[in-house]
PDB file of N, CA and C in Angstrom:
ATOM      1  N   UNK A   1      41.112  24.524 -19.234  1.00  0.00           N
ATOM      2  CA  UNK A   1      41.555  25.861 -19.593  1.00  0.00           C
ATOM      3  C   UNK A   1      40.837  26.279 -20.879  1.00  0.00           C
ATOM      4  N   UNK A   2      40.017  27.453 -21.045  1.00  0.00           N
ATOM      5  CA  UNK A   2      39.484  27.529 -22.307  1.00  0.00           C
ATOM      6  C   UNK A   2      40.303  27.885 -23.253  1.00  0.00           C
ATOM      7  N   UNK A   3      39.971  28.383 -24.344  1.00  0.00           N
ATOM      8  CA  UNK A   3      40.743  28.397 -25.376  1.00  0.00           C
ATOM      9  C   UNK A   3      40.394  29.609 -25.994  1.00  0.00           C
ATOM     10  N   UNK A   4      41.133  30.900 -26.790  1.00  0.00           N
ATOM     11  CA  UNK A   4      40.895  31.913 -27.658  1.00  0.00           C
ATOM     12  C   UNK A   4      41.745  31.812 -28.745  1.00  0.00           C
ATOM     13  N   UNK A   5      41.516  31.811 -29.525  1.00  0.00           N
ATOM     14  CA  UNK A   5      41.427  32.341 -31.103  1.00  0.00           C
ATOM     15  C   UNK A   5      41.941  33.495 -31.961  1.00  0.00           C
ATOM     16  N   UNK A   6      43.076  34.335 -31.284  1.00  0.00           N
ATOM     17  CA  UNK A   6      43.512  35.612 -31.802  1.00  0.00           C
ATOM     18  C   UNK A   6      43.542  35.607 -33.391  1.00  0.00           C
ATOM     19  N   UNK A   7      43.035  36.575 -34.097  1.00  0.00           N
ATOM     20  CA  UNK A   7      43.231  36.585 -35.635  1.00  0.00           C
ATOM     21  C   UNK A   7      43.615  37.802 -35.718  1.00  0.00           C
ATOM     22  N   UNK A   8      45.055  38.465 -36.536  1.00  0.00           N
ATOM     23  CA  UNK A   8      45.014  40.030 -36.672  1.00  0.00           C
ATOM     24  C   UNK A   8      46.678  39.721 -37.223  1.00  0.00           C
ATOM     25  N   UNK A   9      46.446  40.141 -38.535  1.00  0.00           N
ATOM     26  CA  UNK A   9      47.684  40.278 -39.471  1.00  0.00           C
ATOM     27  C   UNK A   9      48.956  40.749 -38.602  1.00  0.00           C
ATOM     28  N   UNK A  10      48.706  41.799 -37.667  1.00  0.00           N
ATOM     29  CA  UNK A  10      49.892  42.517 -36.785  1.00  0.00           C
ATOM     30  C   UNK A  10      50.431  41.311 -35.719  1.00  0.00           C
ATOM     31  N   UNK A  11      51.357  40.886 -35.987  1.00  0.00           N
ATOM     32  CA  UNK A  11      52.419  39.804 -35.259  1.00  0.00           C
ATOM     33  C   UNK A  11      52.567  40.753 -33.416  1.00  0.00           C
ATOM     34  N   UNK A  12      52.653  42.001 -33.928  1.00  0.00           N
ATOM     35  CA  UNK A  12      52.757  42.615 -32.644  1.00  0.00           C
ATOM     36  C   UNK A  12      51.914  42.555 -31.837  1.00  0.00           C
ATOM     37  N   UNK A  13      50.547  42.603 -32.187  1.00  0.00           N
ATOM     38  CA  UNK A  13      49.102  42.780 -31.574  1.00  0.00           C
ATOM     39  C   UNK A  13      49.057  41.380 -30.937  1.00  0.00           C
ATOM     40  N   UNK A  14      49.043  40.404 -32.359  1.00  0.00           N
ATOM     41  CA  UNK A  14      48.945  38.924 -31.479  1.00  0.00           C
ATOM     42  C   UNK A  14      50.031  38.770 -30.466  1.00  0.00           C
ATOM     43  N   UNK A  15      50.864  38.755 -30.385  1.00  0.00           N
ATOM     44  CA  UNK A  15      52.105  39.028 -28.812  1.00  0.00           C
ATOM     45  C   UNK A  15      51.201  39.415 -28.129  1.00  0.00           C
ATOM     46  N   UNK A  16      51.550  40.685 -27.958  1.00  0.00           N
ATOM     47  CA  UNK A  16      50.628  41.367 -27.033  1.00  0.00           C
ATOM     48  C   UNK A  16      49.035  40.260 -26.153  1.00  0.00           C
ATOM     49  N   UNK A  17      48.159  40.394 -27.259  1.00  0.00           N
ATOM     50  CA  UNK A  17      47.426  39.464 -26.799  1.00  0.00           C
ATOM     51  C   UNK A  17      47.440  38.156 -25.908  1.00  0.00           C
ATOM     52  N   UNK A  18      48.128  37.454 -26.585  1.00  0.00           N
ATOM     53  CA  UNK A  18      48.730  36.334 -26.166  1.00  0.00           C
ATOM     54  C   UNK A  18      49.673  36.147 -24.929  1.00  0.00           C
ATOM     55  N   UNK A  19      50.246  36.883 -24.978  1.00  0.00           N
ATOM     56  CA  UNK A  19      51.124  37.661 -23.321  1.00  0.00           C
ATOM     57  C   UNK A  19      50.093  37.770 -22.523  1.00  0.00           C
ATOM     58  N   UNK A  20      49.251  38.681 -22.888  1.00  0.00           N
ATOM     59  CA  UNK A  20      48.133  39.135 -21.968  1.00  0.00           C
ATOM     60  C   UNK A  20      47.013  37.807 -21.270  1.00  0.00           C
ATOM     61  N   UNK A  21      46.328  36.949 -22.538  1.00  0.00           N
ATOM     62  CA  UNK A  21      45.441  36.367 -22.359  1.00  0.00           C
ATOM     63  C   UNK A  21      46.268  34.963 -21.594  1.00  0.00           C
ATOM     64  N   UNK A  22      47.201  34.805 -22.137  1.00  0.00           N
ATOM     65  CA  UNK A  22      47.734  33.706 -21.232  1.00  0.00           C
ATOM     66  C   UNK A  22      48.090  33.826 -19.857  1.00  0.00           C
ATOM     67  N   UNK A  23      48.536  35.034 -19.605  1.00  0.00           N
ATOM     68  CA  UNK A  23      48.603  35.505 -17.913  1.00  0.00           C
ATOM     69  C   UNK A  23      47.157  35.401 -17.319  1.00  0.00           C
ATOM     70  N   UNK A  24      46.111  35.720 -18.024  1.00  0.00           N
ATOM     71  CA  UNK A  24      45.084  35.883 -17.512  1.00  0.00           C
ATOM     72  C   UNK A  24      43.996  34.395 -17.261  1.00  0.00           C
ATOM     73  N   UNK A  25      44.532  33.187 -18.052  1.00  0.00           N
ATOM     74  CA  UNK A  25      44.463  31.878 -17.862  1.00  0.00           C
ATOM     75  C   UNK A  25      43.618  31.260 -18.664  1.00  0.00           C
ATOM     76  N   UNK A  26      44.030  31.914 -20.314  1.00  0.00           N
ATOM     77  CA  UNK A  26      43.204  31.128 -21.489  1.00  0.00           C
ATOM     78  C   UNK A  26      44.478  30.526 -22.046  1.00  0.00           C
ATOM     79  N   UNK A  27      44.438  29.186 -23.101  1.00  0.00           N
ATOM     80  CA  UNK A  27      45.230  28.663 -23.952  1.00  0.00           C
ATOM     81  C   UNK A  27      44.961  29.835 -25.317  1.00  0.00           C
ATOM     82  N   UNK A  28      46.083  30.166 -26.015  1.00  0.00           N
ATOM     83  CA  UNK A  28      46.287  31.396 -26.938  1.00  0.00           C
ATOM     84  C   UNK A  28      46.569  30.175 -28.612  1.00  0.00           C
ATOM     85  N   UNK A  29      45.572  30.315 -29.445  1.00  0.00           N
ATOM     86  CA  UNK A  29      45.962  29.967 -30.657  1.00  0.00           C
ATOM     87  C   UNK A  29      45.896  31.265 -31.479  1.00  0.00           C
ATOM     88  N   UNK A  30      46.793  31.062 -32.405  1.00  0.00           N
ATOM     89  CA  UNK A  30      47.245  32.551 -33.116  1.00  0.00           C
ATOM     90  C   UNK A  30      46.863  32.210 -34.913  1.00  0.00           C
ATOM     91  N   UNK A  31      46.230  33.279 -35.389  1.00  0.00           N
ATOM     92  CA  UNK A  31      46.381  33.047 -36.987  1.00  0.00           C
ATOM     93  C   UNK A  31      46.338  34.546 -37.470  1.00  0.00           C
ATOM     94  N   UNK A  32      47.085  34.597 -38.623  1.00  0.00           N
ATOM     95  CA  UNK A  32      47.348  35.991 -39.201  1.00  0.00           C
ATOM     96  C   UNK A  32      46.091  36.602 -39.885  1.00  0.00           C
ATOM     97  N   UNK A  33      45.100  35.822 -40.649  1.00  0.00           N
ATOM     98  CA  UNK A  33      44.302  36.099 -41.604  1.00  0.00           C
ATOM     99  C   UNK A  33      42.612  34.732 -41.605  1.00  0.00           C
ATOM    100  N   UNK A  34      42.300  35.403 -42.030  1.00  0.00           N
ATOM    101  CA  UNK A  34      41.105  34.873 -41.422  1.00  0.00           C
ATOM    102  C   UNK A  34      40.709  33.355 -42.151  1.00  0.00           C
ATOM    103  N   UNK A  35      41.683  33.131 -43.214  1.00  0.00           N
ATOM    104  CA  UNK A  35      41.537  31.622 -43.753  1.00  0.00           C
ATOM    105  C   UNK A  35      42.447  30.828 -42.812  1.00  0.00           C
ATOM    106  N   UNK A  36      43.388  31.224 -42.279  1.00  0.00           N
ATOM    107  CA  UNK A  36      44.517  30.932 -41.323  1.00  0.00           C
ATOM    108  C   UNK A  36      43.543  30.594 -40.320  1.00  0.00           C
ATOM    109  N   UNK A  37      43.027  31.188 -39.592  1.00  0.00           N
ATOM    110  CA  UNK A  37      42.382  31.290 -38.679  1.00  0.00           C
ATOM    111  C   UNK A  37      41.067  30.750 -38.842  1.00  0.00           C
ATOM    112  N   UNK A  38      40.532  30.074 -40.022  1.00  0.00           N
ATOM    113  CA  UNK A  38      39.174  28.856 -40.063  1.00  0.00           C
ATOM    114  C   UNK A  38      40.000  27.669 -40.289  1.00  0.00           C
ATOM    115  N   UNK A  39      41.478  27.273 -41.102  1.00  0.00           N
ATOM    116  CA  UNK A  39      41.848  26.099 -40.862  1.00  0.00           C
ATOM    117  C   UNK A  39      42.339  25.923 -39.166  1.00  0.00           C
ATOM    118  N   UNK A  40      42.225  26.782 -38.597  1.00  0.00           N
ATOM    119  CA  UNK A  40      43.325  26.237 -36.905  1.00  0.00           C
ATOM    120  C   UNK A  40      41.706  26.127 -36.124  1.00  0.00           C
ATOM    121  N   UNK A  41      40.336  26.579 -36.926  1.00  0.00           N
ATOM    122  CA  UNK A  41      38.842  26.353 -36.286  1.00  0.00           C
ATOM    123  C   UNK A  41      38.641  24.710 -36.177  1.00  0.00           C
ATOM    124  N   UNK A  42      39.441  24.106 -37.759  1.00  0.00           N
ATOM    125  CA  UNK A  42      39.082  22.854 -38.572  1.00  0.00           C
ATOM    126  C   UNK A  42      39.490  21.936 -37.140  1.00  0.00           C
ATOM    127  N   UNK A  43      40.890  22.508 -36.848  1.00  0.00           N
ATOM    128  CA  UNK A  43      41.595  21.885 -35.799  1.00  0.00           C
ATOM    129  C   UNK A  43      41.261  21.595 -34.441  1.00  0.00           C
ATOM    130  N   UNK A  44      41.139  22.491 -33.775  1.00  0.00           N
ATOM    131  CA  UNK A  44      40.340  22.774 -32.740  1.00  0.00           C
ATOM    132  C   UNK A  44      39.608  23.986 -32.709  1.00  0.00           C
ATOM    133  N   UNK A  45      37.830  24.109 -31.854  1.00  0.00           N
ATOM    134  CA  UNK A  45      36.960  25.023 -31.746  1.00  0.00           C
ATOM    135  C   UNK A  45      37.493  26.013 -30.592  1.00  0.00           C
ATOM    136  N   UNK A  46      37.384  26.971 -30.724  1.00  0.00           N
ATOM    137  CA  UNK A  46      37.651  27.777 -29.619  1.00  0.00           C
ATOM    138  C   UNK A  46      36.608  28.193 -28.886  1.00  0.00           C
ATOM    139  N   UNK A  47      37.137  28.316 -27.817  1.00  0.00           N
ATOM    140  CA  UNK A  47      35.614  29.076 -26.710  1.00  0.00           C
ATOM    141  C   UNK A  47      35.689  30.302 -27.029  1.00  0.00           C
ATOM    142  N   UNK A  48      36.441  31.279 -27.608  1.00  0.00           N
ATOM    143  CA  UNK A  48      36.273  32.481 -27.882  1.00  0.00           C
ATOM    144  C   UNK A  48      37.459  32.810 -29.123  1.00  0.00           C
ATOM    145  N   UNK A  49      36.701  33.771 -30.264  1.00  0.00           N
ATOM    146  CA  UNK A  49      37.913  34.554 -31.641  1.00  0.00           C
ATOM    147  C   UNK A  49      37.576  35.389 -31.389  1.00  0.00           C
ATOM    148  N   UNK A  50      39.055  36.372 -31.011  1.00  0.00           N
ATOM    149  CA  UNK A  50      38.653  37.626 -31.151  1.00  0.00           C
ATOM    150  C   UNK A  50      39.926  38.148 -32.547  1.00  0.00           C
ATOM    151  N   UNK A  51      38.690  38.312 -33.774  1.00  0.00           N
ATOM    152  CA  UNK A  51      38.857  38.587 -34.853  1.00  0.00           C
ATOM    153  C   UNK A  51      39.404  40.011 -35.366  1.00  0.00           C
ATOM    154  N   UNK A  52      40.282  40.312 -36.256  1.00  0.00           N
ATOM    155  CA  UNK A  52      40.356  41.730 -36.424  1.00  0.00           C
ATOM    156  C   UNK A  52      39.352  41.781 -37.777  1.00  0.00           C
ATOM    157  N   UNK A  53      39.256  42.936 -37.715  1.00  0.00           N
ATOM    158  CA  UNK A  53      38.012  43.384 -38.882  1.00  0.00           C
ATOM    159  C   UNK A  53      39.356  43.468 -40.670  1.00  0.00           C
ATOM    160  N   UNK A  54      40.006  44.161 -40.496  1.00  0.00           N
ATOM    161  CA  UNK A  54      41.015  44.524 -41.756  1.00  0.00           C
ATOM    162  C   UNK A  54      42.062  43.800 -41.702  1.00  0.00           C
ATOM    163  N   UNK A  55      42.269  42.459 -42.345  1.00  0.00           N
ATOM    164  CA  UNK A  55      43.093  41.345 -42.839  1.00  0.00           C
ATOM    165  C   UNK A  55      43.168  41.556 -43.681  1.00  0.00           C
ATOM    166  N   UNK A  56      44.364  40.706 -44.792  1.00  0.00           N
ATOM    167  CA  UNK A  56      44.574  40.741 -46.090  1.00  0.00           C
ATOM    168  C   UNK A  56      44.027  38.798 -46.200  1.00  0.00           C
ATOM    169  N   UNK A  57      44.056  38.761 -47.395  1.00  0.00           N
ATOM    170  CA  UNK A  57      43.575  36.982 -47.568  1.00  0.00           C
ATOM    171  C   UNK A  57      42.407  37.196 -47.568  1.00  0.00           C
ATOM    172  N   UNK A  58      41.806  36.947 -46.279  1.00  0.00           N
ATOM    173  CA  UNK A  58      40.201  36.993 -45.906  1.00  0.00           C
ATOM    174  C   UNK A  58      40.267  37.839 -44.561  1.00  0.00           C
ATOM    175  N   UNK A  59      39.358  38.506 -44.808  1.00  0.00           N
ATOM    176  CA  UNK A  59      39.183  40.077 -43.593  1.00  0.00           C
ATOM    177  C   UNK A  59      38.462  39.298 -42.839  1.00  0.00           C
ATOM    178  N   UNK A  60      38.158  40.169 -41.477  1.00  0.00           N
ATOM    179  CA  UNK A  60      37.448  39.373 -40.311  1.00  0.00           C
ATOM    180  C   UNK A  60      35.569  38.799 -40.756  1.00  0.00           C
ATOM    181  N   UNK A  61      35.589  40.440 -41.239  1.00  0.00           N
ATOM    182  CA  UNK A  61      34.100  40.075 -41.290  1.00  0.00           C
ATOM    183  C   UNK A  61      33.576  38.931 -42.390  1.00  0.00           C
ATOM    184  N   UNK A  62      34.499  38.453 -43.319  1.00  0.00           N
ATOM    185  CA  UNK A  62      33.704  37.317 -44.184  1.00  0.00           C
ATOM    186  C   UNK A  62      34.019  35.921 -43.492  1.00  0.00           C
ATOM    187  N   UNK A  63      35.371  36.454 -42.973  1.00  0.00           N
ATOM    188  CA  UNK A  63      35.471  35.049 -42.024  1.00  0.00           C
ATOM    189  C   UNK A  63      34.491  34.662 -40.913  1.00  0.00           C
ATOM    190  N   UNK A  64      33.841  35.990 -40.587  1.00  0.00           N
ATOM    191  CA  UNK A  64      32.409  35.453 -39.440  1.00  0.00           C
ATOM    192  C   UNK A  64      31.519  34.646 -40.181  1.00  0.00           C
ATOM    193  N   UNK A  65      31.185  35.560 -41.657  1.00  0.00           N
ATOM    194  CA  UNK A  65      30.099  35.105 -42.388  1.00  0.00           C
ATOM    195  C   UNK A  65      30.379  33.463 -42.602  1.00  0.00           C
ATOM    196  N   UNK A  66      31.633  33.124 -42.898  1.00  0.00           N
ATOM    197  CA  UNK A  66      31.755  31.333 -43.186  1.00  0.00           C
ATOM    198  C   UNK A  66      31.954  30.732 -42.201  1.00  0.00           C
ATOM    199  N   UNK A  67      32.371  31.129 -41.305  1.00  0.00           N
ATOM    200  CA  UNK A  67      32.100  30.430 -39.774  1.00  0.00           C
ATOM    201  C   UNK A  67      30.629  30.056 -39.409  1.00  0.00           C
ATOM    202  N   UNK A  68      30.201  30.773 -39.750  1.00  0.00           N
ATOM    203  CA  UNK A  68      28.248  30.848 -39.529  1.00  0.00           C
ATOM    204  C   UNK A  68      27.714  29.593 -40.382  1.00  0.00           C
ATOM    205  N   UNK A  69      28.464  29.431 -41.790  1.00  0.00           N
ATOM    206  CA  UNK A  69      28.170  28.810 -42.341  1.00  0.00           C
ATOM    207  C   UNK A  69      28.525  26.946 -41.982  1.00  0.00           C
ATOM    208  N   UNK A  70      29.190  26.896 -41.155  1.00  0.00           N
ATOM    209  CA  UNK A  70      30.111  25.673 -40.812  1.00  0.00           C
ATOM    210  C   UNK A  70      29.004  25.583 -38.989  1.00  0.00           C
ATOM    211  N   UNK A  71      28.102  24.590 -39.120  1.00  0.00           N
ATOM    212  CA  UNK A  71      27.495  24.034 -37.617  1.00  0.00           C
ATOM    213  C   UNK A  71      28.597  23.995 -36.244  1.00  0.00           C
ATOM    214  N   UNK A  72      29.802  23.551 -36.362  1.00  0.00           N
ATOM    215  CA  UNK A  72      30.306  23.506 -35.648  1.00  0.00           C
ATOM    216  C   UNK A  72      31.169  24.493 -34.972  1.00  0.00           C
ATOM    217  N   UNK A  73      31.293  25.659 -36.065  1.00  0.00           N
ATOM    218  CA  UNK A  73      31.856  27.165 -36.033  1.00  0.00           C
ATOM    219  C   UNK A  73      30.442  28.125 -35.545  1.00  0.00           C
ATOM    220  N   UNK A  74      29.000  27.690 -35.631  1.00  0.00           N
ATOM    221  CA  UNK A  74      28.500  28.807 -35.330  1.00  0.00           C
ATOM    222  C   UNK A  74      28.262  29.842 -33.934  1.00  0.00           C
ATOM    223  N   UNK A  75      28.272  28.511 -32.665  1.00  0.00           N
ATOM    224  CA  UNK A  75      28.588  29.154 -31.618  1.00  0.00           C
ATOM    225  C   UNK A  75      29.371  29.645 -30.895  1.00  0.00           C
ATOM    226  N   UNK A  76      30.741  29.797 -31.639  1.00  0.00           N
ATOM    227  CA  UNK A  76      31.759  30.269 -31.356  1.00  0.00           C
ATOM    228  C   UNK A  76      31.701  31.952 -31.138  1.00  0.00           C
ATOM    229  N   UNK A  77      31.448  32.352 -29.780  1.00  0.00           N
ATOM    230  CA  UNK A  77      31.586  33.716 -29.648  1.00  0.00           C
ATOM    231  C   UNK A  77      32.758  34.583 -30.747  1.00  0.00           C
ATOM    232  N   UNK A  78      32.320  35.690 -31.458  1.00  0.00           N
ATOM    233  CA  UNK A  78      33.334  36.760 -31.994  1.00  0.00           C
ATOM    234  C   UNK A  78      33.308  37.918 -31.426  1.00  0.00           C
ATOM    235  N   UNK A  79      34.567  38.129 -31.159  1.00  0.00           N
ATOM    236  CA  UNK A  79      34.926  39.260 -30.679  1.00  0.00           C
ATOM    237  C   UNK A  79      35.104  40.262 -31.764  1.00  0.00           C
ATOM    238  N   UNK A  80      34.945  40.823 -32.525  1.00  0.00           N
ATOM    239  CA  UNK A  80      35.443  41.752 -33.425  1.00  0.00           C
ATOM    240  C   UNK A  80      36.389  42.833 -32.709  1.00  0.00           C
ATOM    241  N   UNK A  81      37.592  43.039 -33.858  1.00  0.00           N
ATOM    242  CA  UNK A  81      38.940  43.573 -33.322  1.00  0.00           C
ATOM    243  C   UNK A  81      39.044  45.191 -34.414  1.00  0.00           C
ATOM    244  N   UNK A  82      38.726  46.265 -34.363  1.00  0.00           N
ATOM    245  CA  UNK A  82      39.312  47.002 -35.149  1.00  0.00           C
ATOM    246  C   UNK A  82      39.546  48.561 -35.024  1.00  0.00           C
ATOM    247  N   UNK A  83      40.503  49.181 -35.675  1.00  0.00           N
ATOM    248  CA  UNK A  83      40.584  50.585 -35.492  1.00  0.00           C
ATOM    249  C   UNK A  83      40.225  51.738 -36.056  1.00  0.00           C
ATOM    250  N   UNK A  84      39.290  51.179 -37.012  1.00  0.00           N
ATOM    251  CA  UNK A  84      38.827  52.131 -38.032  1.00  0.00           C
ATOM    252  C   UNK A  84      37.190  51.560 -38.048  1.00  0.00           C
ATOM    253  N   UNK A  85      36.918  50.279 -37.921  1.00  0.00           N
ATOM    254  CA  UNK A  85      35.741  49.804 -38.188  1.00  0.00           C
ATOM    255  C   UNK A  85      34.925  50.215 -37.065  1.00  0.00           C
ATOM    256  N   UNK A  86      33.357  50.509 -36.948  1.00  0.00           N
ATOM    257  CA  UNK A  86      32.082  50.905 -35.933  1.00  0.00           C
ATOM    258  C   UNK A  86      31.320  50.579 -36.333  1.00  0.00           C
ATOM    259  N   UNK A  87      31.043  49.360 -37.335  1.00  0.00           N
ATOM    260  CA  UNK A  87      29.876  49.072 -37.409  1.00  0.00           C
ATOM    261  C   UNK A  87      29.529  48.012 -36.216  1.00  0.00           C
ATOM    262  N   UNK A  88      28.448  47.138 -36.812  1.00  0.00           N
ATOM    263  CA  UNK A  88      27.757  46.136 -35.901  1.00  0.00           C
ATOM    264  C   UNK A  88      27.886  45.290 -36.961  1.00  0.00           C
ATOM    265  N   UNK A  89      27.960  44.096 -36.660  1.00  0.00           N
ATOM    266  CA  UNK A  89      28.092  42.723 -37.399  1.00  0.00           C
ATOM    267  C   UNK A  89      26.930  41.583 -36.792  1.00  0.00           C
ATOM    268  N   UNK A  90      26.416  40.824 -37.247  1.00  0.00           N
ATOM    269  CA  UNK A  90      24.990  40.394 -36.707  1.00  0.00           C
ATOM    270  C   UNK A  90      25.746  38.608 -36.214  1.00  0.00           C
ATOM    271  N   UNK A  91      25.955  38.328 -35.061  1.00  0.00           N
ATOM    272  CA  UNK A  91      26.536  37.801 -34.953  1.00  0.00           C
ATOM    273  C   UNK A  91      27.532  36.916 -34.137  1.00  0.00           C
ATOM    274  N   UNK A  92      28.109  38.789 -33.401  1.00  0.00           N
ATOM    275  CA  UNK A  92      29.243  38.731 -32.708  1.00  0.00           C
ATOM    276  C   UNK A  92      28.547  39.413 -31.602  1.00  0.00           C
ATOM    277  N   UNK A  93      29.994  39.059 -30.172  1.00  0.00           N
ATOM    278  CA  UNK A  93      29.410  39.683 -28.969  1.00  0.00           C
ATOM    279  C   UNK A  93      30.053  41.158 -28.563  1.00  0.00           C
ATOM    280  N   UNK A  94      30.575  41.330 -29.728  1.00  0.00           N
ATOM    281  CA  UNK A  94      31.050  43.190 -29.400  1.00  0.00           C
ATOM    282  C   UNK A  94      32.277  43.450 -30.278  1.00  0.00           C
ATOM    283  N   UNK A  95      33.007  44.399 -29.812  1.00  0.00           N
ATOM    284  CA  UNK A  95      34.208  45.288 -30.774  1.00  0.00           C
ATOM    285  C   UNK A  95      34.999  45.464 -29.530  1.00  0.00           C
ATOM    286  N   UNK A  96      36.346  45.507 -29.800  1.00  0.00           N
ATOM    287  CA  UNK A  96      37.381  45.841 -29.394  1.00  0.00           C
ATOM    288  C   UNK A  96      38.082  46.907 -30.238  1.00  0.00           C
ATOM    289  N   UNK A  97      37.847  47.500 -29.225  1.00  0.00           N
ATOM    290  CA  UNK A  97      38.494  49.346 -30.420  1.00  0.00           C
ATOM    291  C   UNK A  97      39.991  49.620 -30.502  1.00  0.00           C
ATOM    292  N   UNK A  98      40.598  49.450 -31.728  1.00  0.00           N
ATOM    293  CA  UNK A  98      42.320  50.025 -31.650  1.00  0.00           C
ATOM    294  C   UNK A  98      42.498  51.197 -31.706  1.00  0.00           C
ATOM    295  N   UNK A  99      43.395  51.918 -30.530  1.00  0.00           N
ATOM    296  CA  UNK A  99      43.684  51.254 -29.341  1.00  0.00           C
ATOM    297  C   UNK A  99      42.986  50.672 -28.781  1.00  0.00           C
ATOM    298  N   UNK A 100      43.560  49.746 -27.921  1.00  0.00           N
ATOM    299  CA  UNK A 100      42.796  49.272 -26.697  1.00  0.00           C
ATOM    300  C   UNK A 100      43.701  49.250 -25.284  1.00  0.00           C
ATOM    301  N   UNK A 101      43.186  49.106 -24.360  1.00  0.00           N
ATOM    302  CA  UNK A 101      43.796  48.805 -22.924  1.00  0.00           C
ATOM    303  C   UNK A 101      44.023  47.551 -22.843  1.00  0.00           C
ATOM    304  N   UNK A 102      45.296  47.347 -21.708  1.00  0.00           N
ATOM    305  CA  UNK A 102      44.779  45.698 -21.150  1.00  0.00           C
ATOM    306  C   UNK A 102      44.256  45.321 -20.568  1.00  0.00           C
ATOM    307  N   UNK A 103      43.073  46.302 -19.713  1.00  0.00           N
ATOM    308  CA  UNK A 103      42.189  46.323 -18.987  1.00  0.00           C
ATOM    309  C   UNK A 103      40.720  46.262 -20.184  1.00  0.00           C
ATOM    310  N   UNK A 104      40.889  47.142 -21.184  1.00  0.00           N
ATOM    311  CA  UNK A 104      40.098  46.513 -21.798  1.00  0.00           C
ATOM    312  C   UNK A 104      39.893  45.122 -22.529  1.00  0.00           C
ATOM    313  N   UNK A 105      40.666  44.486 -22.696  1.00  0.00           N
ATOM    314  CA  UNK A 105      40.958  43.436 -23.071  1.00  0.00           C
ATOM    315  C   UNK A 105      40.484  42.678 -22.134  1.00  0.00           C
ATOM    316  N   UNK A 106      40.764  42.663 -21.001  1.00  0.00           N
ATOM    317  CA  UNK A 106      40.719  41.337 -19.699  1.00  0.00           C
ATOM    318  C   UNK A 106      39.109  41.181 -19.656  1.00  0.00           C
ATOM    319  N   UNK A 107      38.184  43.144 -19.761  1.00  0.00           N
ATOM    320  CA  UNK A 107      36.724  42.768 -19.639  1.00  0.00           C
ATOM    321  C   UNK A 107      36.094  42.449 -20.254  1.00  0.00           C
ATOM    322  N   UNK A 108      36.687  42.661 -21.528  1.00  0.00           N
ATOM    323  CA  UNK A 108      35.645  42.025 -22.763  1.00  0.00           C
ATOM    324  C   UNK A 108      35.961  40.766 -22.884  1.00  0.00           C
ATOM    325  N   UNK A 109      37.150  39.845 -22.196  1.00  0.00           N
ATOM    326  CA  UNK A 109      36.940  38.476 -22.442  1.00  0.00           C
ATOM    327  C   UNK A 109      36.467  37.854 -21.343  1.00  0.00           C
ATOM    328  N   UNK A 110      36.377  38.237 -20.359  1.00  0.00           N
ATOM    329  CA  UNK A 110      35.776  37.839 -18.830  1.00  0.00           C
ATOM    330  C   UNK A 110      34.810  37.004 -19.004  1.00  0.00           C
ATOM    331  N   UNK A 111      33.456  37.637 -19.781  1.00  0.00           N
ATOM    332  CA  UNK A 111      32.186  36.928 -20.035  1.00  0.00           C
ATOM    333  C   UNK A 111      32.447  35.652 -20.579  1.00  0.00           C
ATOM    334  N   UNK A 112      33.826  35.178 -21.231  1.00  0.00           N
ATOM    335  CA  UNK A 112      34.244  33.796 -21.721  1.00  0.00           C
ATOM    336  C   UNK A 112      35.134  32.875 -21.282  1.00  0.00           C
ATOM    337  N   UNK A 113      35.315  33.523 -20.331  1.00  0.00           N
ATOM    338  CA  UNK A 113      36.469  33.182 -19.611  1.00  0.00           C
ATOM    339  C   UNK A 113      35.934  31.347 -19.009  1.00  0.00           C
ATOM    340  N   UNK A 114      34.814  31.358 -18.410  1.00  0.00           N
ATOM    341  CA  UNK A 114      34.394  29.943 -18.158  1.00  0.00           C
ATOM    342  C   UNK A 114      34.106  28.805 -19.338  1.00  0.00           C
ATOM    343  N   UNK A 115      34.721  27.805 -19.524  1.00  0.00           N
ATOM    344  CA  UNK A 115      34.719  26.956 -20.765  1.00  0.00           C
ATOM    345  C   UNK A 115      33.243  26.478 -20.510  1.00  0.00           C
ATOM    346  N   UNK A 116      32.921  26.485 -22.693  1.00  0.00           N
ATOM    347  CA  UNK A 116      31.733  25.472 -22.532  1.00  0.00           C
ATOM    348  C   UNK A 116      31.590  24.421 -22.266  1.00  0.00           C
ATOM    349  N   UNK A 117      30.482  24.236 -22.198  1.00  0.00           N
ATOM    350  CA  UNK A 117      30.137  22.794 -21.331  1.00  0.00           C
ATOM    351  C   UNK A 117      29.733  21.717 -22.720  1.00  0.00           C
ATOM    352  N   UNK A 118      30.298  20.580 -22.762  1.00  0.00           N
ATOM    353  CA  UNK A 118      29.920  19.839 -24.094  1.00  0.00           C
ATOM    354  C   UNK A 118      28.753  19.526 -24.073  1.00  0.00           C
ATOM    355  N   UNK A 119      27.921  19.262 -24.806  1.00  0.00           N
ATOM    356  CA  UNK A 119      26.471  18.761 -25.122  1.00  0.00           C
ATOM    357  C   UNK A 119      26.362  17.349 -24.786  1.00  0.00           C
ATOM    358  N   UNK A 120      25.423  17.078 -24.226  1.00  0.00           N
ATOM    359  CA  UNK A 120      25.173  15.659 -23.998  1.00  0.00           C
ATOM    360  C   UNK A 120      25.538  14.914 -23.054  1.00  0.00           C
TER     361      UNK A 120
END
């Protein structure tokens, strides 16, 4: 079963998510803030974070930047999560716009939906 990575201060959003992605047949780890969410990386790697951009602690986007920095965090697909943010982040495999659907949700994780394959 692969694994995702929800990060997003809103307790509601992660529900949501997690409701969603687990019906849809990923294991759901949850962190509020993006240091939260590199110690539960320390723990186990996820096949997919889908990060929110505006955290308090550490926001999404520096948490990509130190993920990058950590070998074992770098191939970890990011999803970037936000409702105000449009930029591009060099990095990640797209944005999830707030709002979102749960249809949008299901397609933007589809492409991850198959677990990686270990090396070697």
């Amino acid at each position: 079963m692969p694994t995702v990575l929800v990060v997003d201060d809103d307790p509601q959003i992660r529900e949501l998510l997690r409701r969603l992605l687990t019906r849809e047949g990923w294991r759901v780890l949850e962190a509020c803030h993006g240091e939260e969410a590199l110690l539960q990386m320390q723990r186990q790697v996820p096949d997919l974070c889908i990060l929110d951009v505006d955290m308090p602690v550490l926001d999404g986007l520096r948490a990509r930047r130190r993920m990058l920095e950590q070998p074992a965090l770098q191939p970890v697909p990011v999803l970037m999560m936000s409702g105000s943010w449009t930029g591009t982040e060099e990095h990640t495999v797209g944005i999830l716009t707030k709002p979102f659907t749960l249809q949008d949700v299901v397609t933007a994780v589809a492409p991850f939906q198959v677990r990686r394959q270990p090396k070697g």
